[in-house]
Each structure stands twice: as structure tokens, then as C-alpha cells.
N, C-alpha and C. Protein backbone atom coordinates (compact mmCIF):
# COMPACT_ATOMS: atom_id res chain seq x y z
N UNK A 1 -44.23 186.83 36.73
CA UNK A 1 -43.72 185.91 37.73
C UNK A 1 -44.06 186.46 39.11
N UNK A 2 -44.50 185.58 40.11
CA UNK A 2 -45.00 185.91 41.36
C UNK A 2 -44.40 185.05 42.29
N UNK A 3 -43.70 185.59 43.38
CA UNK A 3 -42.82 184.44 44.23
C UNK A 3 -44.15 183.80 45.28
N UNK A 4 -43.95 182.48 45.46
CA UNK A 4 -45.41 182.34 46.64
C UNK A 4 -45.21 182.85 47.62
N UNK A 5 -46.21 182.88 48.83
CA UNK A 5 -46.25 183.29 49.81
C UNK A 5 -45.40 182.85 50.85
N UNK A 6 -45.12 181.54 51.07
CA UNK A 6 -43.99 181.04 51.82
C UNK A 6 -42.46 182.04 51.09
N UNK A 7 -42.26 182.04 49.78
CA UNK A 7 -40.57 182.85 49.40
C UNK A 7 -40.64 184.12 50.01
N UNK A 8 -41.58 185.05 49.94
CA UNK A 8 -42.34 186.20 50.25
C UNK A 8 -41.89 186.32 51.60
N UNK A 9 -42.40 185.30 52.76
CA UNK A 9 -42.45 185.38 54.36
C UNK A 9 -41.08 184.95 54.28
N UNK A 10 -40.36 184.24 53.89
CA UNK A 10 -38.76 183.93 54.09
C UNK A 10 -37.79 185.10 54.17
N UNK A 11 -38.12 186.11 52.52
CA UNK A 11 -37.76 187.38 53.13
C UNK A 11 -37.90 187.91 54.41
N UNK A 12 -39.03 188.40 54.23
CA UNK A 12 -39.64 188.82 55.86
C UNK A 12 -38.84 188.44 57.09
N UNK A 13 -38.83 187.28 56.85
CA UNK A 13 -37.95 186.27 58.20
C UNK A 13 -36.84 186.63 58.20
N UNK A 14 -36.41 186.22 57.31
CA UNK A 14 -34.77 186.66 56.96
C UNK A 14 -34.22 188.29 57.21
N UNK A 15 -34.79 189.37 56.84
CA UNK A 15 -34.74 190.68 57.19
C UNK A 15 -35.02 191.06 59.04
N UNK A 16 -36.09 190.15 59.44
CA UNK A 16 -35.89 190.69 60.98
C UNK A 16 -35.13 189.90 61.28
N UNK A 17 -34.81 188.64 60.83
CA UNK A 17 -32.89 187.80 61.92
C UNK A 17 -31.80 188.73 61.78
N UNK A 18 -32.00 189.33 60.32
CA UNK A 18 -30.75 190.58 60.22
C UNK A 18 -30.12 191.60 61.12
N UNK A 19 -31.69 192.10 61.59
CA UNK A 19 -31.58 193.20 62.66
C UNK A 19 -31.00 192.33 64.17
N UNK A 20 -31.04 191.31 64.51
CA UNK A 20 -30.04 190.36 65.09
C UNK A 20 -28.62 190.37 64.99
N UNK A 21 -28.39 190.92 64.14
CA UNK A 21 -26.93 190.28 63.78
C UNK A 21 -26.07 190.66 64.84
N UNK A 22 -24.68 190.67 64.65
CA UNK A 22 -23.25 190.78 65.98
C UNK A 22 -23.85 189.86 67.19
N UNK A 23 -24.04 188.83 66.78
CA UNK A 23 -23.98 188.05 67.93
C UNK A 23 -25.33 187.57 68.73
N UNK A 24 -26.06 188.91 69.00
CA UNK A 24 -27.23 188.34 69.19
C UNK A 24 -28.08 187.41 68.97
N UNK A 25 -28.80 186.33 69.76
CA UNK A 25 -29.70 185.30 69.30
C UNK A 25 -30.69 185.86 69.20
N UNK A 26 -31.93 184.97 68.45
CA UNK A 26 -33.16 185.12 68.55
C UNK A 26 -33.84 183.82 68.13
N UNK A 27 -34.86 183.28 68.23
CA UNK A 27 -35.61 182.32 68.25
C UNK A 27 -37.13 182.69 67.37
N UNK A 28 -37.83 181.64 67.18
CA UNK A 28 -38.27 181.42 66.16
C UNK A 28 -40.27 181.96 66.31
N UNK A 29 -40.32 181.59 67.78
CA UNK A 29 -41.02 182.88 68.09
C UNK A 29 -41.46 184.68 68.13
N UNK A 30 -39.88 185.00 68.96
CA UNK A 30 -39.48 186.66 68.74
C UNK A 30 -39.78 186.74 66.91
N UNK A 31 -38.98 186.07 66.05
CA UNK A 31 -39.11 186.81 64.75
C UNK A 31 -40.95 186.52 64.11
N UNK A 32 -41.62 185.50 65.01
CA UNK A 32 -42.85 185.75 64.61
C UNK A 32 -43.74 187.11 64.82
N UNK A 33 -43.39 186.98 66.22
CA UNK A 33 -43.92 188.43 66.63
C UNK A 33 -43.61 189.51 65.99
N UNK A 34 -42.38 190.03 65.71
CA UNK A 34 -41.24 190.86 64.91
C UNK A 34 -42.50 191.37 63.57
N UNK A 35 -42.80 190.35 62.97
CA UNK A 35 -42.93 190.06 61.44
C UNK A 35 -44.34 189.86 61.58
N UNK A 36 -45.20 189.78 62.46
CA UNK A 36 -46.71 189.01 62.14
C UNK A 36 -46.84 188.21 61.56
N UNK A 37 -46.22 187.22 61.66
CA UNK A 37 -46.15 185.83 60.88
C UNK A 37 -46.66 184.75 61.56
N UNK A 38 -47.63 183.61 61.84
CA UNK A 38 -47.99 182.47 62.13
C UNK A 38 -46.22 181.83 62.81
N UNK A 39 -46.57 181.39 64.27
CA UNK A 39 -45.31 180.72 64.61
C UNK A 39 -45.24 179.51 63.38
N UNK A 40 -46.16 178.69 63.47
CA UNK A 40 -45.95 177.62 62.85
C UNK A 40 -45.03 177.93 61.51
N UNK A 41 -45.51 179.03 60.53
CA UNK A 41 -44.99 179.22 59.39
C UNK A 41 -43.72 179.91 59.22
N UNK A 42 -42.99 180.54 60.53
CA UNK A 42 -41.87 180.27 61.01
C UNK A 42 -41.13 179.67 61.02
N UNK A 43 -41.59 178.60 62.18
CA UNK A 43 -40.54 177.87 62.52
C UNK A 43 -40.29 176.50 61.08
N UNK A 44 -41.37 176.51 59.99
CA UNK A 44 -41.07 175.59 58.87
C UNK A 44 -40.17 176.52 57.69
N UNK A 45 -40.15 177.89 57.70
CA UNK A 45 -39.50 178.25 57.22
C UNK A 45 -37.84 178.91 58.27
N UNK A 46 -37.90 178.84 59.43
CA UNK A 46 -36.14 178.38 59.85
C UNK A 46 -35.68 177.32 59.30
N UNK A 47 -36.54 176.24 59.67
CA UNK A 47 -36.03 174.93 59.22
C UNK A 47 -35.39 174.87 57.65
N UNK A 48 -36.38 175.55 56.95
CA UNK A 48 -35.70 175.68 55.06
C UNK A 48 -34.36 176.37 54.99
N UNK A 49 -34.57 177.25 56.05
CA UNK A 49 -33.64 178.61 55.58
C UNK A 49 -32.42 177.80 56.88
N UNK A 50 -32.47 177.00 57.34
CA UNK A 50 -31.25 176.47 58.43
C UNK A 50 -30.75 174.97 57.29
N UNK A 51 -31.26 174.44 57.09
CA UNK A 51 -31.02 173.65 55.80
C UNK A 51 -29.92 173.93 55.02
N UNK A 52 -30.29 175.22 54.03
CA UNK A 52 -29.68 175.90 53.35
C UNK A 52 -28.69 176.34 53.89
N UNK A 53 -28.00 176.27 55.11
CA UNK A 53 -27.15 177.36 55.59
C UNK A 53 -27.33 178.97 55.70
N UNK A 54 -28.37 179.46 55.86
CA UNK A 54 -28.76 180.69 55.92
C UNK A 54 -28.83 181.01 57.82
N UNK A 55 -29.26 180.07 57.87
CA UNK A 55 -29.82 180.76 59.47
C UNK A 55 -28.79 179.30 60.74
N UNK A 56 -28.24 179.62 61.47
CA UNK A 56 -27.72 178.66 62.20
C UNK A 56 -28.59 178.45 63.35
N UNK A 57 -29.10 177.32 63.97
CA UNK A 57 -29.49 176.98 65.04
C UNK A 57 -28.64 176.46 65.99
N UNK A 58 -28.65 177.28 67.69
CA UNK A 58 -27.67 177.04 68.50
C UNK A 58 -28.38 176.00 69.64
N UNK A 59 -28.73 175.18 70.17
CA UNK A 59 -29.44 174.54 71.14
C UNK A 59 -28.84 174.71 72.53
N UNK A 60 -29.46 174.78 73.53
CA UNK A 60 -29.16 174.74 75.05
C UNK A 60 -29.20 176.14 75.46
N UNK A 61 -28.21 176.43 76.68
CA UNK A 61 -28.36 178.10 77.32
C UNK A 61 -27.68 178.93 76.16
N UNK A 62 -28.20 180.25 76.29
CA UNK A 62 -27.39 180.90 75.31
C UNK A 62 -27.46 180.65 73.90
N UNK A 63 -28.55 179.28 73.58
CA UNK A 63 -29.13 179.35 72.07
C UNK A 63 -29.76 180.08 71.76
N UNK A 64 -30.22 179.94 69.95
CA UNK A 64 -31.12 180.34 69.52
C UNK A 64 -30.60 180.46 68.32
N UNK A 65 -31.30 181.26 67.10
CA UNK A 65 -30.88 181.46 65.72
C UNK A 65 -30.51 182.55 65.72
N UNK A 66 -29.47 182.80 64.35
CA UNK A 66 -28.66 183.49 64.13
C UNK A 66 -28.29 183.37 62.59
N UNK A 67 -28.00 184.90 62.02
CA UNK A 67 -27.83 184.75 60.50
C UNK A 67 -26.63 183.68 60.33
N UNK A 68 -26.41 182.52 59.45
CA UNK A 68 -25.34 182.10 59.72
C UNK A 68 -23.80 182.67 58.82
N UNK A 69 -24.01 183.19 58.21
CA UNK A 69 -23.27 184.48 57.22
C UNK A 69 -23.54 185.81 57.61
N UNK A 70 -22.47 186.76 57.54
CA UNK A 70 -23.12 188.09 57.23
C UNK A 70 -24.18 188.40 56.20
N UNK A 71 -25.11 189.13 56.70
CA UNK A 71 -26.29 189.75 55.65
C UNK A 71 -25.87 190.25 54.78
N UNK A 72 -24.43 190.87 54.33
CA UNK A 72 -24.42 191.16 52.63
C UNK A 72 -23.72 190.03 52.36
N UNK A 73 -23.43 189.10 52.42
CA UNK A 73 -23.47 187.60 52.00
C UNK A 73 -24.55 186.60 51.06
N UNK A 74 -25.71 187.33 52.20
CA UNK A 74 -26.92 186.83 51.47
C UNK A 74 -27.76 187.24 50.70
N UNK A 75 -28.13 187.13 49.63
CA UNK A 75 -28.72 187.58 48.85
C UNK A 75 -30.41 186.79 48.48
N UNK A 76 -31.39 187.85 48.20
CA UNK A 76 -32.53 187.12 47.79
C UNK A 76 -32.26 186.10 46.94
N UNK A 77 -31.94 185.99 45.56
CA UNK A 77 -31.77 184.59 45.48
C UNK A 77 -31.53 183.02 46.11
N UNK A 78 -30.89 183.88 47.44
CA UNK A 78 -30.18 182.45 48.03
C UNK A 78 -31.37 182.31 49.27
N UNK A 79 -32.19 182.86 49.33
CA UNK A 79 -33.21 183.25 50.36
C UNK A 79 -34.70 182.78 49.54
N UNK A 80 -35.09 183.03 48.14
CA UNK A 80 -35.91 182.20 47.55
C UNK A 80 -35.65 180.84 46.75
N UNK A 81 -34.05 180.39 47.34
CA UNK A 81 -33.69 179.01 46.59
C UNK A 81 -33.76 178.40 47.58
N UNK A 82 -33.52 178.76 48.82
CA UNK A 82 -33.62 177.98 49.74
C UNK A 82 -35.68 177.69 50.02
N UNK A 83 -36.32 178.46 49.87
CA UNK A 83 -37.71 177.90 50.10
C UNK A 83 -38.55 177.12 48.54
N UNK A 84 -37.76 177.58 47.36
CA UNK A 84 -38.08 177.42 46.39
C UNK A 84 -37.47 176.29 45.35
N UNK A 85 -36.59 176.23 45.73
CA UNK A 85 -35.72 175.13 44.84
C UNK A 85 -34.91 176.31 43.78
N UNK A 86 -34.19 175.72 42.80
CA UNK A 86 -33.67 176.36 41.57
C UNK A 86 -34.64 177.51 41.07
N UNK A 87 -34.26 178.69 41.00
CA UNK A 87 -35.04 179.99 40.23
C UNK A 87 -34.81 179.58 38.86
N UNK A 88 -36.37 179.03 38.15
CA UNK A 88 -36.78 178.87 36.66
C UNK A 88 -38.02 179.32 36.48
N UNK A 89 -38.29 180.15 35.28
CA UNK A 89 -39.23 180.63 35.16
C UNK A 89 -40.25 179.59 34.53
N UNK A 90 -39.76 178.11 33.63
CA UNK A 90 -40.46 177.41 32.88
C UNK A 90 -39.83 176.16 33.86
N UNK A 91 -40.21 174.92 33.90
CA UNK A 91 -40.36 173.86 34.32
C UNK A 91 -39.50 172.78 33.13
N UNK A 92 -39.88 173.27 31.84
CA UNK A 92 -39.27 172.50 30.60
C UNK A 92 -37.85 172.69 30.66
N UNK A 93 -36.71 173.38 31.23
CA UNK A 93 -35.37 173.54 32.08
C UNK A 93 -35.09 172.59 32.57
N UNK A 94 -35.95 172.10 33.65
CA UNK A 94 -35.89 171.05 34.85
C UNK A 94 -35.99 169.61 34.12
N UNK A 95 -36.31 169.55 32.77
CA UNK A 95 -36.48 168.18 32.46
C UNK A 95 -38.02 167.23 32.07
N UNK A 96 -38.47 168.15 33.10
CA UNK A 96 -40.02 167.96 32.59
C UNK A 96 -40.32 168.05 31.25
N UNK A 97 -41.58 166.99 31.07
CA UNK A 97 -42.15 167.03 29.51
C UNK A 97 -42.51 167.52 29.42
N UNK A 98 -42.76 168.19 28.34
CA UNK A 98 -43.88 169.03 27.87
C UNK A 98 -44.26 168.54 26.17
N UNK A 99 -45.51 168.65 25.71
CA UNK A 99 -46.13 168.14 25.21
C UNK A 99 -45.55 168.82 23.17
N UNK A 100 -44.98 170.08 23.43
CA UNK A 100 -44.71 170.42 22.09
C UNK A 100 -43.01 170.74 22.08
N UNK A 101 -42.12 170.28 22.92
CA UNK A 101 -40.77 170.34 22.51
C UNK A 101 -40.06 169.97 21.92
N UNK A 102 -41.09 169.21 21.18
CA UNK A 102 -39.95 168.24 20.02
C UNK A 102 -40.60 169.50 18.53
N UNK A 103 -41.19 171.04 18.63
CA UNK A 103 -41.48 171.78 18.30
C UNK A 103 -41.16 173.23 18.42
N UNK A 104 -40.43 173.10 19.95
CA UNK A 104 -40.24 174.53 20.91
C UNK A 104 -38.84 175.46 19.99
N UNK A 105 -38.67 176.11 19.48
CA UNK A 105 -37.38 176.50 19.21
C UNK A 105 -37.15 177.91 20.60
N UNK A 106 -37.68 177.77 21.70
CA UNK A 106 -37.31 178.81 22.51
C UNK A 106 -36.37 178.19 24.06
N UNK A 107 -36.60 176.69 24.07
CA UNK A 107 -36.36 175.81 25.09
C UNK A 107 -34.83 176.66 25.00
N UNK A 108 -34.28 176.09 24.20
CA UNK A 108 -32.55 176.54 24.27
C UNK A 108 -32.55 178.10 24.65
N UNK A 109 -32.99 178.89 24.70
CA UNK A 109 -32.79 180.14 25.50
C UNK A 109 -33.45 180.32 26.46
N UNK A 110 -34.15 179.55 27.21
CA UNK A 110 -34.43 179.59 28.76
C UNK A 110 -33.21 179.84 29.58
N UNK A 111 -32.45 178.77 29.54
CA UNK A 111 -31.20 178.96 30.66
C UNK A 111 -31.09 180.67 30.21
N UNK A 112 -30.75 180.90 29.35
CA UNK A 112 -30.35 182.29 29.41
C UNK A 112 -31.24 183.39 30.31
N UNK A 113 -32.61 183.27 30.04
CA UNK A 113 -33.33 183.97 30.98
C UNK A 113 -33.11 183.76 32.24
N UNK A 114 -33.49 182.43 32.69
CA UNK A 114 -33.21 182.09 34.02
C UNK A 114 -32.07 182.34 34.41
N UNK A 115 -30.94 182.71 34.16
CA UNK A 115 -29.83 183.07 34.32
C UNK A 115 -29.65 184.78 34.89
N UNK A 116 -30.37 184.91 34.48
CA UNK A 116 -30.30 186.90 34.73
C UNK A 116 -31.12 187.18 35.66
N UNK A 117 -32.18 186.60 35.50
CA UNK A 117 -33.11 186.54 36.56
C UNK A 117 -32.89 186.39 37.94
N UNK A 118 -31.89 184.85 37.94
CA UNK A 118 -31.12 184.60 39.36
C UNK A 118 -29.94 185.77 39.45
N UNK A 119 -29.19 186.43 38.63
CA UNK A 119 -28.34 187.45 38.48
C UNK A 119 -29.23 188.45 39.26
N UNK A 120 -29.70 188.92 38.45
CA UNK A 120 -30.70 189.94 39.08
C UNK A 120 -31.00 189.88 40.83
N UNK A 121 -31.54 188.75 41.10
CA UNK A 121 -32.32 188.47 42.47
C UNK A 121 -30.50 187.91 43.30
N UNK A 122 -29.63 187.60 42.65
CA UNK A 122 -28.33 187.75 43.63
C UNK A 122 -27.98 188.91 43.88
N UNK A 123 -27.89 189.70 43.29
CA UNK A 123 -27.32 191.10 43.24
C UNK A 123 -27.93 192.36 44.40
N UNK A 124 -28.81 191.09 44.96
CA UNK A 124 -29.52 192.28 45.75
C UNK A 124 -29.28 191.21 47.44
N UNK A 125 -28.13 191.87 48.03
CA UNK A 125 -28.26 191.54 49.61
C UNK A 125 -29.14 192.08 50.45
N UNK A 126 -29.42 191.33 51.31
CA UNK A 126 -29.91 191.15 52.47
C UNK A 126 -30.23 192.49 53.29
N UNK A 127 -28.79 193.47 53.58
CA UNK A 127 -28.26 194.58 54.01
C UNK A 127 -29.42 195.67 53.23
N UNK A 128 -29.37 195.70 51.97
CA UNK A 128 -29.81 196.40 51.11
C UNK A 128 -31.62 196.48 51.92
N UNK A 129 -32.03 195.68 51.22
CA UNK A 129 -33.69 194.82 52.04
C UNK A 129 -33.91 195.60 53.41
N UNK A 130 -32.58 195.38 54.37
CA UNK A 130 -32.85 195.64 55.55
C UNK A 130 -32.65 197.22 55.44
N UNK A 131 -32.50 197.64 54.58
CA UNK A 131 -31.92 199.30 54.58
C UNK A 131 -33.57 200.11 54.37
N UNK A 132 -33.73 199.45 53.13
CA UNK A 132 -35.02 199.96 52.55
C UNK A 132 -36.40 200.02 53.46
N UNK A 133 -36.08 198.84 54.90
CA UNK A 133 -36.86 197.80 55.39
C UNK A 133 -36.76 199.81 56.69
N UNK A 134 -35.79 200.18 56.72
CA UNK A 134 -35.46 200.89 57.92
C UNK A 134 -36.57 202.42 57.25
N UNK A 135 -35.93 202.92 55.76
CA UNK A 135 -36.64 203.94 55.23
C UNK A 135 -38.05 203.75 55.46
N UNK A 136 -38.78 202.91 55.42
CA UNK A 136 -40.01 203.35 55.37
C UNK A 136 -40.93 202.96 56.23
């Protein structure tokens, strides 16, 4: 399993708004620069991650973005669901056809995988990311 490149840069994004936190704003530029990231691919991933409730947008003097939770609040999961939709490793979960399930005897233990998986990728905040982000 490989997260795309947009879930990938959301981290990214998400880890330098962190170093923001207590109050401080920042805008959607600064964390481009921050991160070497394309403004454009920025500011479409605030928009995902402000959606979600992850990132708050303030407008006028004294705006800008801001984590909208504390960073051990947030967890990668909630940081690749917000650019990604539901964490599933198979598509046949979601409802989609697939061509041999009236054959599959593994369909019924998907949820279970996908389940640990999102376990797994919750279990790991934001804080953590930004810790590791400081070591090296």
C-alpha cells in the first residue's frame, strides 16, 4: 500500500501548521515555503484539510490558518481521510463490483483488515510526526 502524493503533502502540511500552534496564524503561502510545496497544491489541500475540520480558516486582520484541534488530537488517519476518503485497502468494501464475489470467500474479512490499518494510522498523532519531524 502506497499513500498518493497529495495524502503524503497533507502530512507535510499538516506538521509545519503544527509548529504554529498557541495561537499563532499562518497562511497558505508561509506553509508553502516552510515545506517546498507548490502554493497551488497547498492551498487545495487547506481547503481538504479545512473541510474536514483539521485546519480552521480565520478571514480579515489578524487571519489566517490555524490547527483547528490540538495536534495530539490529530492523528494521520484523520489527516489521510480527510485527502483520501475512508482508509480501505480493497474497493470491494465500498460496494463496488467486482467481477468474482459471488466466489470471494475473503470479502468478509476485509473490514477486519481495514480496521487495524485505520487503528494503526490513528494511533499515531500529529505531536509524535512533529517530534520525529524535529530529530532529524
Amino acid at each position: 500500500m502506497r499513500l498518493s502524493n497529495l495524502a503524503d503533502y497533507a502530512v507535510v502540511t499538516m506538521c509545519a501548521a503544527s509548529r504554529h500552534c498557541g495561537g499563532e496564524r499562518t497562511n497558505a503561502a508561509e506553509l508553502a515555503g516552510e515545506t517546498g510545496l507548490p502554493l497551488p497544491t497547498v492551498q487545495k489541500l487547506v481547503s481538504k484539510l479545512s473541510a474536514a475540520g483539521l485546519i480552521r480558516s480565520t478571514r480579515g486582520a489578524g487571519g489566517g490558518l490555524q490547527l483547528a484541534r490540538p495536534a495530539a488530537a490529530i492523528s494521520v488517519a484523520d489527516i489521510v481521510e480527510a485527502v483520501e476518503g475512508p482508509i480501505a485497502l480493497t474497493a470491494c468494501v465500498e460496494g463496488t463490483e467486482c467481477s468474482v464475489e459471488h466466489d470471494c470467500s475473503v470479502k468478509p474479512h476485509w473490514p477486519v483488515v481495514n480496521d487495524a490499518l485505520r487503528g494503526a494510522l490513528a494511533a499515531i498523532p500529529l505531536t509524535q510526526l512533529a517530534r520525529m519531524e524535529e530529530m532529524a
